[in-house]
N, C-alpha and C. Protein backbone atom coordinates (compact mmCIF):
# COMPACT_ATOMS: atom_id res chain seq x y z
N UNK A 1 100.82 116.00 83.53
CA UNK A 1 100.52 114.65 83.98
C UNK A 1 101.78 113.79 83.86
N UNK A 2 102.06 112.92 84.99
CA UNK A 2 102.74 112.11 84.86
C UNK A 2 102.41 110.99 85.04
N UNK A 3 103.08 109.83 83.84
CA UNK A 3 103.38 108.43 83.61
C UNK A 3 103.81 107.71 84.28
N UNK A 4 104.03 106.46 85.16
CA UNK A 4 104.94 105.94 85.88
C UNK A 4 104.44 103.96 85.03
N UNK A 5 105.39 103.36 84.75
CA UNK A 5 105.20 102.44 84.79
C UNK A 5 106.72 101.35 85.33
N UNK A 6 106.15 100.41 86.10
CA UNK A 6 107.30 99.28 86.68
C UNK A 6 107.00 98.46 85.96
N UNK A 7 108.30 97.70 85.86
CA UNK A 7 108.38 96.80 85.25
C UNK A 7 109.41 95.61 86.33
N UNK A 8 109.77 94.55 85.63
CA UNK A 8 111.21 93.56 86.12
C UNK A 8 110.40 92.33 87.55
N UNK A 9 109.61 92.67 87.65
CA UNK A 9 108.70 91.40 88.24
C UNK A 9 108.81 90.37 87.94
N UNK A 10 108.55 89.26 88.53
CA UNK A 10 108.51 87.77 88.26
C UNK A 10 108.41 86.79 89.21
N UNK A 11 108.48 85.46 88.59
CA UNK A 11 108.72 84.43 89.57
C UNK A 11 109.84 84.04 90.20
N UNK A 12 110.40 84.10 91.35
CA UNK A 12 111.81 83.56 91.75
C UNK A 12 112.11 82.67 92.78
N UNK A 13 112.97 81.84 92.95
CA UNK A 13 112.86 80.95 94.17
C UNK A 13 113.51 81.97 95.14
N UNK A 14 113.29 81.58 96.48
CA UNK A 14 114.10 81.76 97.93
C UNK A 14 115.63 81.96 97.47
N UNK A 15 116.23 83.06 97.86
CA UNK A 15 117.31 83.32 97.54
C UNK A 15 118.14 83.92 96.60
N UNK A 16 117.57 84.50 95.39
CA UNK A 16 116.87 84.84 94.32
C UNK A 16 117.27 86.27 94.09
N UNK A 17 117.09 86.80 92.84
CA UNK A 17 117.17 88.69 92.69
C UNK A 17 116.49 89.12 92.22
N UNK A 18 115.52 89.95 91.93
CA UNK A 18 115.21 90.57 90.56
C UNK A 18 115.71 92.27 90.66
N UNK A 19 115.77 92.69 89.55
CA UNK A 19 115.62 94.43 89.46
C UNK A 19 114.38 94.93 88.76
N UNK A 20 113.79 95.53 89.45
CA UNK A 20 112.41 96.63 89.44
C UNK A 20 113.01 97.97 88.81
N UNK A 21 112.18 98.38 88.03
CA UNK A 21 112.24 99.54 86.90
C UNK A 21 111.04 100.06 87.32
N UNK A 22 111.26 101.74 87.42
CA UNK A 22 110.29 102.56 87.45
C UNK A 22 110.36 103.86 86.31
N UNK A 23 109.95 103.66 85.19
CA UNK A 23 109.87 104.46 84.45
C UNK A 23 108.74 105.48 84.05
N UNK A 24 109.64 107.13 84.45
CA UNK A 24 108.62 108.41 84.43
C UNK A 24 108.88 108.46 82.81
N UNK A 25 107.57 109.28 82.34
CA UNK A 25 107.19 109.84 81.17
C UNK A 25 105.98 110.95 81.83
N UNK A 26 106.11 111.65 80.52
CA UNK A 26 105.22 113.02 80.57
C UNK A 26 105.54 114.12 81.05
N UNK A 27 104.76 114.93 82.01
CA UNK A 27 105.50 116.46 82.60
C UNK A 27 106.80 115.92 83.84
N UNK A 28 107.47 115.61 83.54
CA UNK A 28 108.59 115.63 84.37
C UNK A 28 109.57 115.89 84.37
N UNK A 29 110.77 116.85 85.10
CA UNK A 29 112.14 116.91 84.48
C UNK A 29 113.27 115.84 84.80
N UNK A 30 112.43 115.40 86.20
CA UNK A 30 113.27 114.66 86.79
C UNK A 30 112.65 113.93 88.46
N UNK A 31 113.11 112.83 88.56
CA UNK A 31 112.76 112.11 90.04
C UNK A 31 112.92 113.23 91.17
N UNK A 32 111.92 113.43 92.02
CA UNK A 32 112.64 114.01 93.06
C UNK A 32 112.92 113.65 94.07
N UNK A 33 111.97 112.47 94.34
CA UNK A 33 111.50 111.56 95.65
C UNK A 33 111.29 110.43 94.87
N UNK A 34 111.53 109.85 95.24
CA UNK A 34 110.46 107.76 95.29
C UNK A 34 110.64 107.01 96.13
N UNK A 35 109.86 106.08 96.18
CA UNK A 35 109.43 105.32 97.18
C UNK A 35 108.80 104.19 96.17
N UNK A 36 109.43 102.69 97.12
CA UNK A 36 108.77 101.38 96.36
C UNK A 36 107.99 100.56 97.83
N UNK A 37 107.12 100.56 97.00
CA UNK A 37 105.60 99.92 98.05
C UNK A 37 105.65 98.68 97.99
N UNK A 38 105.24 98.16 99.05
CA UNK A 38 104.74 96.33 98.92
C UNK A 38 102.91 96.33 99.13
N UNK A 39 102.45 95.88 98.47
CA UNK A 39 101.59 94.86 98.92
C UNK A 39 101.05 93.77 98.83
N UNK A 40 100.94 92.36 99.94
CA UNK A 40 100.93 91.31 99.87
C UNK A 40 99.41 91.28 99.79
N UNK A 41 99.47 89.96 99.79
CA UNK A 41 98.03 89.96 99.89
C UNK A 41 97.38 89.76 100.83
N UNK A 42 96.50 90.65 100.91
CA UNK A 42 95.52 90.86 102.21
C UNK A 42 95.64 92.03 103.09
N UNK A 43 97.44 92.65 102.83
CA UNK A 43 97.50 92.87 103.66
C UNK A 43 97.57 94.83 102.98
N UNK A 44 98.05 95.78 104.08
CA UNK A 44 98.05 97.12 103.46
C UNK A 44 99.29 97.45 102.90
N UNK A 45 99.20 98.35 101.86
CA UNK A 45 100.39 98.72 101.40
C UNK A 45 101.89 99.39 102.23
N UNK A 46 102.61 98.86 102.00
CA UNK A 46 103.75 99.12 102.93
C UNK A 46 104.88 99.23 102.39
N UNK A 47 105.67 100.70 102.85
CA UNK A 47 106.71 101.34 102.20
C UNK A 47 108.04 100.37 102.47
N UNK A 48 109.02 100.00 101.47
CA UNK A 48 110.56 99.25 101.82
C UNK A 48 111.15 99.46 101.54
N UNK A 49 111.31 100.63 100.82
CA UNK A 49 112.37 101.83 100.80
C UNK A 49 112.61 102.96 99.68
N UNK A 50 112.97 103.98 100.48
CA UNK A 50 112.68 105.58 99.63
C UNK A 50 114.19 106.47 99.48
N UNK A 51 113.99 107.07 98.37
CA UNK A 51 115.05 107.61 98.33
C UNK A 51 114.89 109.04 98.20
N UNK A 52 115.68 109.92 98.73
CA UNK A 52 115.08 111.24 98.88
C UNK A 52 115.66 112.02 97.74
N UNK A 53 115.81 113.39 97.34
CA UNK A 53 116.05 114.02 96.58
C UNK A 53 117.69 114.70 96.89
N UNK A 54 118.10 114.46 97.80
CA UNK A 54 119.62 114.61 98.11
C UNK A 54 120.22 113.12 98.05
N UNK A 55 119.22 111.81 97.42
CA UNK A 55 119.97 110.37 97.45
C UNK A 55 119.78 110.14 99.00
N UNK A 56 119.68 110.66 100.26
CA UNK A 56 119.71 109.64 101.19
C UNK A 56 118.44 108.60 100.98
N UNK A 57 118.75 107.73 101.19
CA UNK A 57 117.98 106.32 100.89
C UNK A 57 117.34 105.55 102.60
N UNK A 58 116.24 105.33 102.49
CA UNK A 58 116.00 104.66 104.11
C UNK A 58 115.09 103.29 102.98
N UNK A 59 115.36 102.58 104.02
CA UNK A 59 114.83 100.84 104.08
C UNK A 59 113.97 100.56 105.18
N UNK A 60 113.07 99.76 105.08
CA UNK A 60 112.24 98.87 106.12
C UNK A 60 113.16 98.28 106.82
N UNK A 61 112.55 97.82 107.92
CA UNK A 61 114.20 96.57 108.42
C UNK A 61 113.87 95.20 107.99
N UNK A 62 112.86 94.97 107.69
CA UNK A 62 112.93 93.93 107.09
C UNK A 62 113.64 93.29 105.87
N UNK A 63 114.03 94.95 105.12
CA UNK A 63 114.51 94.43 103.67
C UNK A 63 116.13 94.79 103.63
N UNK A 64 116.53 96.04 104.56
CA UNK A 64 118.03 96.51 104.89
C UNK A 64 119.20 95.17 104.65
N UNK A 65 120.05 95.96 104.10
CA UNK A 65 120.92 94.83 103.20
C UNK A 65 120.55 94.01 102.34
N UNK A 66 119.18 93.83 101.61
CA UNK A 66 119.19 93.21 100.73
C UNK A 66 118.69 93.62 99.71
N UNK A 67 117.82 94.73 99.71
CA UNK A 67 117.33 96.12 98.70
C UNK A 67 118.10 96.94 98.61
N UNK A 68 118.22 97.49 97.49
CA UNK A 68 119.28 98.63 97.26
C UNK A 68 118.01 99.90 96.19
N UNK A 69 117.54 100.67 96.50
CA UNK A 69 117.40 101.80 95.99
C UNK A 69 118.13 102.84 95.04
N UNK A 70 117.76 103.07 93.83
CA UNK A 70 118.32 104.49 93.26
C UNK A 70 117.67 105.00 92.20
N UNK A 71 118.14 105.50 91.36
CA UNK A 71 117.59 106.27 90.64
C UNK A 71 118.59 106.65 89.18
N UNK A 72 118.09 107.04 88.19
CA UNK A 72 119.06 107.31 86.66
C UNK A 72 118.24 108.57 86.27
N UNK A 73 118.30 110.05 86.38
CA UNK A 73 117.86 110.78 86.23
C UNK A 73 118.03 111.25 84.89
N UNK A 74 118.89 110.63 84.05
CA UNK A 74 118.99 110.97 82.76
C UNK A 74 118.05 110.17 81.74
N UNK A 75 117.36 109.04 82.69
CA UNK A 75 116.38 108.39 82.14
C UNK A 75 115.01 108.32 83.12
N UNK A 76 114.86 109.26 83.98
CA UNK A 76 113.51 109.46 84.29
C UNK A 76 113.47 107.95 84.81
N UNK A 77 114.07 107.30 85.72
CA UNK A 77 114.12 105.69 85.80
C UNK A 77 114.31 105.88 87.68
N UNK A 78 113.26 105.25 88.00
CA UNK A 78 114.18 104.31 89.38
C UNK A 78 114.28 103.27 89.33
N UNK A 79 114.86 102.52 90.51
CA UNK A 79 115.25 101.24 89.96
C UNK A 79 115.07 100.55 91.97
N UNK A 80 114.97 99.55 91.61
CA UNK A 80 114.70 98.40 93.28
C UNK A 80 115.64 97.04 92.72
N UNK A 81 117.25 97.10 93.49
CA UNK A 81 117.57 96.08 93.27
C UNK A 81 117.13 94.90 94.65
N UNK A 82 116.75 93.77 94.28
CA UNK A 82 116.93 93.14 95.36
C UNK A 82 116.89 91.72 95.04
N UNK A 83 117.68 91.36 96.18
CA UNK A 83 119.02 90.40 96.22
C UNK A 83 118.32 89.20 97.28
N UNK A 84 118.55 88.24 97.18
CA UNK A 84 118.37 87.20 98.71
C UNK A 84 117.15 87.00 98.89
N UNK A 85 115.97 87.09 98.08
CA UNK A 85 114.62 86.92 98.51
C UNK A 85 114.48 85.84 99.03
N UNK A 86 113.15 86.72 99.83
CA UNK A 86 112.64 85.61 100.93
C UNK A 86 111.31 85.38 99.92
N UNK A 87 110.37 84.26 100.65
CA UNK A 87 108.47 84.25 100.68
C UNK A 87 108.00 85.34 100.95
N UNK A 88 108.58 85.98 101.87
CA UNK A 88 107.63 86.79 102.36
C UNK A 88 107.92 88.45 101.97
N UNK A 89 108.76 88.41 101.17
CA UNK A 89 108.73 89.54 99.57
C UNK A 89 107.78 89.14 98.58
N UNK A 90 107.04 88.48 98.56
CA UNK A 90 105.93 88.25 97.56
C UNK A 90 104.92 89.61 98.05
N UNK A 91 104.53 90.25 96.59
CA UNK A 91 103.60 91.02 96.71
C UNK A 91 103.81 91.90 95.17
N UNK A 92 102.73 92.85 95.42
CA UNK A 92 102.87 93.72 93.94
C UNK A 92 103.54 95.09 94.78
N UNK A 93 104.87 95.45 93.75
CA UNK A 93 105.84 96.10 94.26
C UNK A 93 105.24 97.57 93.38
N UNK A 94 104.87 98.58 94.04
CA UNK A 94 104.43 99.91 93.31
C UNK A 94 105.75 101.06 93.60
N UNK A 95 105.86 101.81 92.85
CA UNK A 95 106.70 103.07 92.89
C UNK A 95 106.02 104.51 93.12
N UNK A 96 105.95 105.12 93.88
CA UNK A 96 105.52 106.61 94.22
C UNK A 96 106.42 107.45 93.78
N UNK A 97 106.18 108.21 92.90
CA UNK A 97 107.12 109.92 92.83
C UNK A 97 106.63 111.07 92.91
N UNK A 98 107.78 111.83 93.05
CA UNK A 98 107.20 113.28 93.75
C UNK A 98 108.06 113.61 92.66
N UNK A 99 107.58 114.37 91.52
CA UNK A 99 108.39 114.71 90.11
C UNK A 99 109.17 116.37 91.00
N UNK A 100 108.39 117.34 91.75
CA UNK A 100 109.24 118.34 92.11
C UNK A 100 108.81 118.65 93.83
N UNK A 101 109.12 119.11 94.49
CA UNK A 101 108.99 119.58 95.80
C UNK A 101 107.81 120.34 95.90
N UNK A 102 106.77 120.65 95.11
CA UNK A 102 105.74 121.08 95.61
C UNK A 102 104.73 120.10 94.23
N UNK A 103 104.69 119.43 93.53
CA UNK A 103 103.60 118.81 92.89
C UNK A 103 103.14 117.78 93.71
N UNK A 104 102.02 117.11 93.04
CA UNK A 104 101.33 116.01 94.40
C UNK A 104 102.46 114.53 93.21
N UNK A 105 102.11 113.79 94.30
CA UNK A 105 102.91 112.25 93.68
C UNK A 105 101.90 111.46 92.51
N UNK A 106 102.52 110.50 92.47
CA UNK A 106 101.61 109.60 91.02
C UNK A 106 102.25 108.29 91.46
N UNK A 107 101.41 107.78 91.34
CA UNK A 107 101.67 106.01 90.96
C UNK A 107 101.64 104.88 90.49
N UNK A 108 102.35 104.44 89.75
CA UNK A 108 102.26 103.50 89.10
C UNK A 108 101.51 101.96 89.39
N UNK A 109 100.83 100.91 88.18
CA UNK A 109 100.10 100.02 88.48
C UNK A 109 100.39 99.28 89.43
N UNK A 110 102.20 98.88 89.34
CA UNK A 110 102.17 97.88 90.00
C UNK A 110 103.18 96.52 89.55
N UNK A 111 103.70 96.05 90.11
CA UNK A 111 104.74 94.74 89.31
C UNK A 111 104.36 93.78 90.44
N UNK A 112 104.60 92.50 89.53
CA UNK A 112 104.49 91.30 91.03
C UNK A 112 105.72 90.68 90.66
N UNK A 113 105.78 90.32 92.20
CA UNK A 113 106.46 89.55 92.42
C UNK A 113 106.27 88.57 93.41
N UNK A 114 106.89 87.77 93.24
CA UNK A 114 106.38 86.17 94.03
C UNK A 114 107.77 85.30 94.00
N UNK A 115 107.96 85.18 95.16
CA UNK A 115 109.38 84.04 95.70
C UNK A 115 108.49 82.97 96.48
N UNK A 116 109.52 81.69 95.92
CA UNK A 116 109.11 80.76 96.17
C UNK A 116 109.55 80.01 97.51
N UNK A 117 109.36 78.88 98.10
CA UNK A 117 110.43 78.22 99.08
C UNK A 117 110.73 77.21 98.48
């Protein structure tokens, strides 16, 4: 079984940064995949960017250039930097991992975040 919990959420105005923490515990050796989710409210959960297990990294276009994706495999950690928030980055930001190439994923509760104007 694996653990996932995010953390680094908060309140921020328009323009704004925070960094998102995704920390694995339990059967894992290591990240293989992740992916950080949005969802606002009301609306469905929606991927804004993943990083694969060779590091290539893809973004929504909504968030490109201002999210940065990665990962610290010596700490079972991903991480969501992002920079320049808008309003409409408000939502609870979730992390998906795929601990190896054939286990199923896990996901964590959830972090909010909320930018202001």
């Amino acid at each position: 079984q694996v653990h996932l919990v995010e953390s680094g959420g908060g309140v921020v105005q328009a323009g704004g940064s925070l960094r998102l923490s995704c920390a694995a515990s339990g059967s894992i050796a290591r990240i293989h995949v992740v992916d950080w989710y949005r969802q606002a409210p009301g609306t469905e959960r929606e991927v804004v960017a993943s990083l694969a297990s060779d590091s290539r990294a893809k973004y929504a276009e909504g968030v490109k250039g201002r999210f940065t994706i990665s990962r610290d495999n010596a700490k079972n950690t991903a991480y969501l930097q992002m920079n320049n928030l808008k309003p409409e980055d408000t939502g609870i930001y979730h992390c998906n991992v795929f601990p190896d190439p054939l286990s199923g994923d896990y996901w964590g509760p959830g972090t909010q975040v909320t930018v202001s104007s």
